[in-house]
N, C-alpha and C. Protein backbone atom coordinates (compact mmCIF):
# COMPACT_ATOMS: atom_id res chain seq x y z
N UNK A 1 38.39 12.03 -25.30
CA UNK A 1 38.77 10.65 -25.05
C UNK A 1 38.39 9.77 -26.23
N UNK A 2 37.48 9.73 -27.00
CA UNK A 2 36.67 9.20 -27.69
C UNK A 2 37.26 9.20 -28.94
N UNK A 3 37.62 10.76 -29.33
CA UNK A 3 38.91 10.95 -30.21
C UNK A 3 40.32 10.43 -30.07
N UNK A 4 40.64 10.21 -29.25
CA UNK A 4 42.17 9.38 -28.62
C UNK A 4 41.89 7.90 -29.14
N UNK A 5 41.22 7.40 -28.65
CA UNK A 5 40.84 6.16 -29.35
C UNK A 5 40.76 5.63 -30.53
N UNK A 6 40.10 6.86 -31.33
CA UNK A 6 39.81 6.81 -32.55
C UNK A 6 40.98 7.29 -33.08
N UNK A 7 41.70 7.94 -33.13
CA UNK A 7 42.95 7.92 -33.77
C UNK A 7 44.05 7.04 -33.51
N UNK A 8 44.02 6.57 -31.82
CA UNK A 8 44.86 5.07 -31.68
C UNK A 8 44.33 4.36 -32.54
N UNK A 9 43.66 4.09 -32.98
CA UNK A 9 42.59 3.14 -33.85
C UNK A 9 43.46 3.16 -35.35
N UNK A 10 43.05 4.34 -35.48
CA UNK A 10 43.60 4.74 -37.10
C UNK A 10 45.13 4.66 -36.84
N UNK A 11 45.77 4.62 -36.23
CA UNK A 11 47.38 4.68 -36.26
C UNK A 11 47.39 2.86 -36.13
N UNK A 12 47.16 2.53 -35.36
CA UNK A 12 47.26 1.30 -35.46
C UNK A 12 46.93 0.66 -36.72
N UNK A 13 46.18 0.54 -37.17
CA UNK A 13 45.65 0.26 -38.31
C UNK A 13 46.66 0.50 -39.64
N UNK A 14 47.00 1.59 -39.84
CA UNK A 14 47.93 2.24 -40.77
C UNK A 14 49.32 1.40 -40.51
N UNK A 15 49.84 1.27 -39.35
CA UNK A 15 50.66 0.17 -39.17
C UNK A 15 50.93 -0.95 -39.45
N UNK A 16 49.22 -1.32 -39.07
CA UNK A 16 49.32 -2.99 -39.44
C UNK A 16 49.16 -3.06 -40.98
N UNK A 17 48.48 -2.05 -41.59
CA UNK A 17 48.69 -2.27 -43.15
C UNK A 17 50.32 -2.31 -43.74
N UNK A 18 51.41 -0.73 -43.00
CA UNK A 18 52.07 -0.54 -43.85
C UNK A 18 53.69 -2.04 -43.53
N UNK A 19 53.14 -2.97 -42.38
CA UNK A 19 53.49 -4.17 -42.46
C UNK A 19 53.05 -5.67 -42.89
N UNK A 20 52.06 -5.75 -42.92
CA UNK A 20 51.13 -6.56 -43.32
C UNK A 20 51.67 -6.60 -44.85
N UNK A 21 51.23 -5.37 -45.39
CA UNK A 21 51.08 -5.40 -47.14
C UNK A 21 52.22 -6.51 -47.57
N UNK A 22 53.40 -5.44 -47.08
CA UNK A 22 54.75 -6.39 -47.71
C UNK A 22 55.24 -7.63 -47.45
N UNK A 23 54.34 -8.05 -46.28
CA UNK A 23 54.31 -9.36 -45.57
C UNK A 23 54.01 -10.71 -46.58
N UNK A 24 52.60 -10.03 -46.76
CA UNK A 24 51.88 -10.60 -48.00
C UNK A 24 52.39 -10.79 -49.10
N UNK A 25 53.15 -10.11 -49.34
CA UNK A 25 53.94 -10.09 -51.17
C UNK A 25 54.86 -10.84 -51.12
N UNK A 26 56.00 -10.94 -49.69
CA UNK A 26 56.64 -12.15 -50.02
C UNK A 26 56.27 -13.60 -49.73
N UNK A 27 54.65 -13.54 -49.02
CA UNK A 27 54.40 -14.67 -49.14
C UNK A 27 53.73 -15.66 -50.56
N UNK A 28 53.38 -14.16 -51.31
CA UNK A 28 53.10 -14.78 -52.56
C UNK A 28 54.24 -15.23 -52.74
N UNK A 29 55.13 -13.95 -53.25
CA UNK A 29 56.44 -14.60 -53.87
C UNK A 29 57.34 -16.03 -53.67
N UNK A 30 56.87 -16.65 -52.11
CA UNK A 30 57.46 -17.71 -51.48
C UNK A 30 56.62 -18.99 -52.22
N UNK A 31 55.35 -18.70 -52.24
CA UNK A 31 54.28 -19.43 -53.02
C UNK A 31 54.33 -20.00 -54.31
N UNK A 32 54.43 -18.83 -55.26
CA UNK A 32 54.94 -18.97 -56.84
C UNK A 32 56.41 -19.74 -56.96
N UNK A 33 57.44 -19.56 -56.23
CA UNK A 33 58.85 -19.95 -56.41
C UNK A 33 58.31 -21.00 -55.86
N UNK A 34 57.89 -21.71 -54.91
CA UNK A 34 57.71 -22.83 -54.04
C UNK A 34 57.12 -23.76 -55.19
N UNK A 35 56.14 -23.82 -55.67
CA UNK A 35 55.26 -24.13 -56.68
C UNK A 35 56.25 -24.51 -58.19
N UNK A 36 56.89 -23.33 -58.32
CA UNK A 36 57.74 -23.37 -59.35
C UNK A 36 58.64 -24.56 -59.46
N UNK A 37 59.76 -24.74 -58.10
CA UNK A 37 60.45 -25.85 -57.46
C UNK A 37 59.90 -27.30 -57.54
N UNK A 38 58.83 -27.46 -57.15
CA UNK A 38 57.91 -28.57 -57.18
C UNK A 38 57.31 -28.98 -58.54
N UNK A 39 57.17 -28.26 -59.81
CA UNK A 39 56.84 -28.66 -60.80
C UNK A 39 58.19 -28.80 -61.61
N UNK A 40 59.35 -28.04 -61.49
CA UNK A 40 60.44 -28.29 -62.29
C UNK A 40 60.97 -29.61 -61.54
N UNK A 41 60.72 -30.21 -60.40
CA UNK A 41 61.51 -31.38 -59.86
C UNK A 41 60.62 -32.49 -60.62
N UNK A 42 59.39 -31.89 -61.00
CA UNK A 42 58.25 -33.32 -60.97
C UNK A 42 58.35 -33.57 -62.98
N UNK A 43 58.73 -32.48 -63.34
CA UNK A 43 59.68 -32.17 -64.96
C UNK A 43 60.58 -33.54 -65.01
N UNK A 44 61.81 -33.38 -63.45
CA UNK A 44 62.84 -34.05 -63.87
C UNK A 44 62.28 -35.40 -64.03
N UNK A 45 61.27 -35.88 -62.69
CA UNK A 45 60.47 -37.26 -62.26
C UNK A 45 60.58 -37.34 -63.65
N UNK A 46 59.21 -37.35 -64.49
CA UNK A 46 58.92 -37.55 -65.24
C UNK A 46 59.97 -38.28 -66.41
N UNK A 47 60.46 -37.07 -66.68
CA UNK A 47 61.80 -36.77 -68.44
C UNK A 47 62.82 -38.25 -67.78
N UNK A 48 63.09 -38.47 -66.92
CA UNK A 48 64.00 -39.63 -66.21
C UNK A 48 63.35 -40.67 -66.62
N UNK A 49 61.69 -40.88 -66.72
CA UNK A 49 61.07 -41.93 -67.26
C UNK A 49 60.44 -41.87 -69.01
N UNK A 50 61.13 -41.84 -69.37
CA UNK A 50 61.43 -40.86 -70.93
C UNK A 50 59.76 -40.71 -71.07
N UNK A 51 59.04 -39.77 -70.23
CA UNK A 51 57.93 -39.24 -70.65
C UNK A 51 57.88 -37.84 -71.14
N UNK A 52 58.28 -37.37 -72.53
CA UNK A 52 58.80 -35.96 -72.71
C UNK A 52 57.40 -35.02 -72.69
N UNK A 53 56.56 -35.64 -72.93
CA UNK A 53 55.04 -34.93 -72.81
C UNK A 53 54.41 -34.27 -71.56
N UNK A 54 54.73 -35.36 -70.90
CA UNK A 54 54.38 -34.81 -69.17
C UNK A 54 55.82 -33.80 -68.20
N UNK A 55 57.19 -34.07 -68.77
CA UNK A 55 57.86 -33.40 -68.64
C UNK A 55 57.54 -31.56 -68.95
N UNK A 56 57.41 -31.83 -70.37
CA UNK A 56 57.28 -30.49 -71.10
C UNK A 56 55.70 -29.27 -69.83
N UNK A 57 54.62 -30.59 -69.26
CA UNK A 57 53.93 -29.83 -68.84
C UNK A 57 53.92 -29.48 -67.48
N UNK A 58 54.85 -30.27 -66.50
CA UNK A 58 55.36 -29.59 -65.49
C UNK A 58 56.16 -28.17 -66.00
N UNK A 59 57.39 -28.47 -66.59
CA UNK A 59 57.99 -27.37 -67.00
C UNK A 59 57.09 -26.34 -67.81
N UNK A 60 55.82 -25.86 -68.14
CA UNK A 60 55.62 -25.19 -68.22
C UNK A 60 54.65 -24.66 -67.31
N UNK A 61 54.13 -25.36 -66.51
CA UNK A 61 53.46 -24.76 -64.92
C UNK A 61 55.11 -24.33 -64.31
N UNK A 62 55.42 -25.07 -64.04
CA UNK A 62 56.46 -24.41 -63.62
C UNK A 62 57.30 -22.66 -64.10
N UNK A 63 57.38 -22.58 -64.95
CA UNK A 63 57.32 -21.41 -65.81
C UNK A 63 56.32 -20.63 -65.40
N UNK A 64 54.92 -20.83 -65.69
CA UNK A 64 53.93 -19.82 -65.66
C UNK A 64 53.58 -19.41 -63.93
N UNK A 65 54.74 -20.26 -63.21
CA UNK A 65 54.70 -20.16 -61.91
C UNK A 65 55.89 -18.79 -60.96
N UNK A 66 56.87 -19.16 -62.03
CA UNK A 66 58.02 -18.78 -61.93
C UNK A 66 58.02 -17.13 -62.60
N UNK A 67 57.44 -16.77 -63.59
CA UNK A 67 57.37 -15.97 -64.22
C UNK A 67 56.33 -15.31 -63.15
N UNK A 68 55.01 -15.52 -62.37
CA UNK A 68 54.24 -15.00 -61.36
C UNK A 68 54.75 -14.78 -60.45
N UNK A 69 55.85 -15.08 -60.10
CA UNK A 69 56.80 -14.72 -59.08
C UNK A 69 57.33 -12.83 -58.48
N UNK A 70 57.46 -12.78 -60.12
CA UNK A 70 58.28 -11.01 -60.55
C UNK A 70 59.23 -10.62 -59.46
N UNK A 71 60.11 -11.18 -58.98
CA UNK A 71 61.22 -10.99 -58.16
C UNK A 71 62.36 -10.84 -59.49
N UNK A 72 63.40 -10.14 -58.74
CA UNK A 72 64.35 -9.48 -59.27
C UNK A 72 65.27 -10.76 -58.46
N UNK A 73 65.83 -11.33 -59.63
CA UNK A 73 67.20 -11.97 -59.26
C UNK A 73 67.46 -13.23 -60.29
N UNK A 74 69.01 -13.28 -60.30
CA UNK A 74 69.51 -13.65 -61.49
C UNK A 74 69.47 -15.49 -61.33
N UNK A 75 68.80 -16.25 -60.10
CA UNK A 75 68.48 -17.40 -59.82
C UNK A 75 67.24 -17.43 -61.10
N UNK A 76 65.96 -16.61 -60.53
CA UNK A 76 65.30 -16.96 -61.22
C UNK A 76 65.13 -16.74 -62.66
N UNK A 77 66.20 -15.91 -63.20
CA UNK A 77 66.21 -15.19 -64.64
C UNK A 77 66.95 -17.00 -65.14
N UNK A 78 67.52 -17.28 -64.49
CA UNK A 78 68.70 -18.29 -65.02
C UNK A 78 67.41 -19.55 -65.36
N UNK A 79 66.59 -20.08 -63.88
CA UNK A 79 65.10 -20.76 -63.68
C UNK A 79 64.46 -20.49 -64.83
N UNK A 80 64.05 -19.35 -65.03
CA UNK A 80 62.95 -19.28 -66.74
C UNK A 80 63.76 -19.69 -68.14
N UNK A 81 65.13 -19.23 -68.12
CA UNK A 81 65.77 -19.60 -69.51
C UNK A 81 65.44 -21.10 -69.41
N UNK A 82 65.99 -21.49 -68.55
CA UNK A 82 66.17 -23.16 -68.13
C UNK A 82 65.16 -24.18 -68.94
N UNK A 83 63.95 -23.54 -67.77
CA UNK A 83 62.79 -24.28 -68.11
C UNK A 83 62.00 -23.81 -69.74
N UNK A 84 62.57 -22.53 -70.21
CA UNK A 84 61.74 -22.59 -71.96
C UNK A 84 62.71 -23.63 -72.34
N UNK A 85 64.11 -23.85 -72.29
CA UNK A 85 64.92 -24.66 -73.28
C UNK A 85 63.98 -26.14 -73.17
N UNK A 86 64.00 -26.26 -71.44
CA UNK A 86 63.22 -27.47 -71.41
C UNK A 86 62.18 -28.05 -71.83
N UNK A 87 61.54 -27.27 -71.68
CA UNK A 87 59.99 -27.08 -72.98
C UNK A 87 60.22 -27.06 -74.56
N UNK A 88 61.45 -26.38 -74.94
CA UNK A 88 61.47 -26.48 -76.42
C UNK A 88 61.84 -28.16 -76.81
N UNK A 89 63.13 -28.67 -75.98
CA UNK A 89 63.27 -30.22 -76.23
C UNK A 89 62.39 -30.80 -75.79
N UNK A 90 61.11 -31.16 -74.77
CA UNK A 90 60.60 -32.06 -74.74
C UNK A 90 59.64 -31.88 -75.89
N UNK A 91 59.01 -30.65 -76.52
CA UNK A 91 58.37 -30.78 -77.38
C UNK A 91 58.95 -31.16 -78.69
N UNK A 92 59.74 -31.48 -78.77
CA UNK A 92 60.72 -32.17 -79.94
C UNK A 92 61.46 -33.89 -79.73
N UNK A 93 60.85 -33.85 -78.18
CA UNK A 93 60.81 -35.21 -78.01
C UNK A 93 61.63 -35.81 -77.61
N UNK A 94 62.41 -34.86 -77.18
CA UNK A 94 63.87 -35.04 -76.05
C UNK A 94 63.48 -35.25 -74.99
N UNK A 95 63.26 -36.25 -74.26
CA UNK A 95 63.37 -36.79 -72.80
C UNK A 95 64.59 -36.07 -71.83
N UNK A 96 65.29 -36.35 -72.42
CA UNK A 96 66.62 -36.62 -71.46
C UNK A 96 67.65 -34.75 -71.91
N UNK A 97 67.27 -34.01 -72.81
CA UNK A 97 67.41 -32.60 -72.99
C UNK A 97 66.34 -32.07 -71.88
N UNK A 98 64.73 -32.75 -71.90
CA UNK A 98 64.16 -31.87 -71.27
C UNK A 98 64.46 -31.51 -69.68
N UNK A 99 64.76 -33.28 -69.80
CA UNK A 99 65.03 -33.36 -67.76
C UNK A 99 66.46 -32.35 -67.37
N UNK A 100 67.15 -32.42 -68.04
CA UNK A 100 68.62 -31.68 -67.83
C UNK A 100 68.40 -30.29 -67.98
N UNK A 101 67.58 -29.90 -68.39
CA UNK A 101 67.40 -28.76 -68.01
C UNK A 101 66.25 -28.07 -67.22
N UNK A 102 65.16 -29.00 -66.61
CA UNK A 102 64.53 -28.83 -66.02
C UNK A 102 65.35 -28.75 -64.32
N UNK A 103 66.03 -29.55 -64.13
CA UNK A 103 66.79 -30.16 -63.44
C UNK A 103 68.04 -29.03 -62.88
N UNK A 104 68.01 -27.97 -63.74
CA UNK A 104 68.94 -26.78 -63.77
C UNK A 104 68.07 -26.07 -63.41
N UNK A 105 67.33 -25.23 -64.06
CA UNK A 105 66.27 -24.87 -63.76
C UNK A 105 65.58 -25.13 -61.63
N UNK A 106 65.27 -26.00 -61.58
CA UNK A 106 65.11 -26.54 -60.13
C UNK A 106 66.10 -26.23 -59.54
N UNK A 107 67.29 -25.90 -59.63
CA UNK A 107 68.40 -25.90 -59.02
C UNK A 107 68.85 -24.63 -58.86
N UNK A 108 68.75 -23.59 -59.76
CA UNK A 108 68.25 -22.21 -59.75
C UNK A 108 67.33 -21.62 -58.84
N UNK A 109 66.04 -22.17 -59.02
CA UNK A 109 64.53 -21.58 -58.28
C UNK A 109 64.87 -21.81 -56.71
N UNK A 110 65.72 -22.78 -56.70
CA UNK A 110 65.98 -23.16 -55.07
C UNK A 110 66.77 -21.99 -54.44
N UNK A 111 67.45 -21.61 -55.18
CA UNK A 111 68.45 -20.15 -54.57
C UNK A 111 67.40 -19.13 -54.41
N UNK A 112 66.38 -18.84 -54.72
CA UNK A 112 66.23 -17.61 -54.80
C UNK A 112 65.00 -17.09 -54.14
N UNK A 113 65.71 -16.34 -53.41
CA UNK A 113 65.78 -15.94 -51.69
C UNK A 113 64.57 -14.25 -51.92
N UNK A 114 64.11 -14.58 -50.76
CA UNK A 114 62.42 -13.87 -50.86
C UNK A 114 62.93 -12.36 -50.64
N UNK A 115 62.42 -11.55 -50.36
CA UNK A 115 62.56 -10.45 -50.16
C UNK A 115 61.67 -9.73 -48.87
């Protein structure tokens, strides 16, 4: 009896891991993209108020958010090009390059659907 238990025990267990685990991964993944979304919108805030400095540093949290993500899909492949372009013009002092493509970028990360 004692053994019955103890292996209900262990089966259960093995279960709740081999659902749990993957549970967890897309909640990162929901996390990082979520995060990602919220700093490329706060990119656009910004670059709209020709602040290309504070633009450039959403868009690159955003990035280092987006890139932590590691999902497979061509939303977010499209999301990272987006946001380096955006980062290369605001650091050159483009306001209004950085927001437009931050702004793409955001508009990308929003598609892309968890696993």
């Amino acid at each position: 009896m004692i053994i019955t238990i103890r292996r209900n025990a262990l089966v259960l267990a093995a279960v709740g891991a081999l659902v749990g685990i993957p549970m967890l991964n897309g909640m990162a993944l929901a996390g990082h993209v979520r995060d990602a979304v919220e700093h490329a919108k706060a990119a656009v805030s910004h670059g709209k108020e020709g602040h290309a400095d504070v633009c450039v540093e959403h868009a690159q949290t955003a990035l280092n958010h987006a890139k932590g993500a590691k999902a497979k899909s061509p939303h977010l492949d499209e999301g990272v090009k987006h946001l380096m372009e955006a980062i290369k013009h605001g650091q050159a002092g483009h306001a209004d390059a950085c927001t437009e493509h931050a702004d793409v970028a955001a508009t990308h990360l929003v598609e892309v659907k968890e696993k």
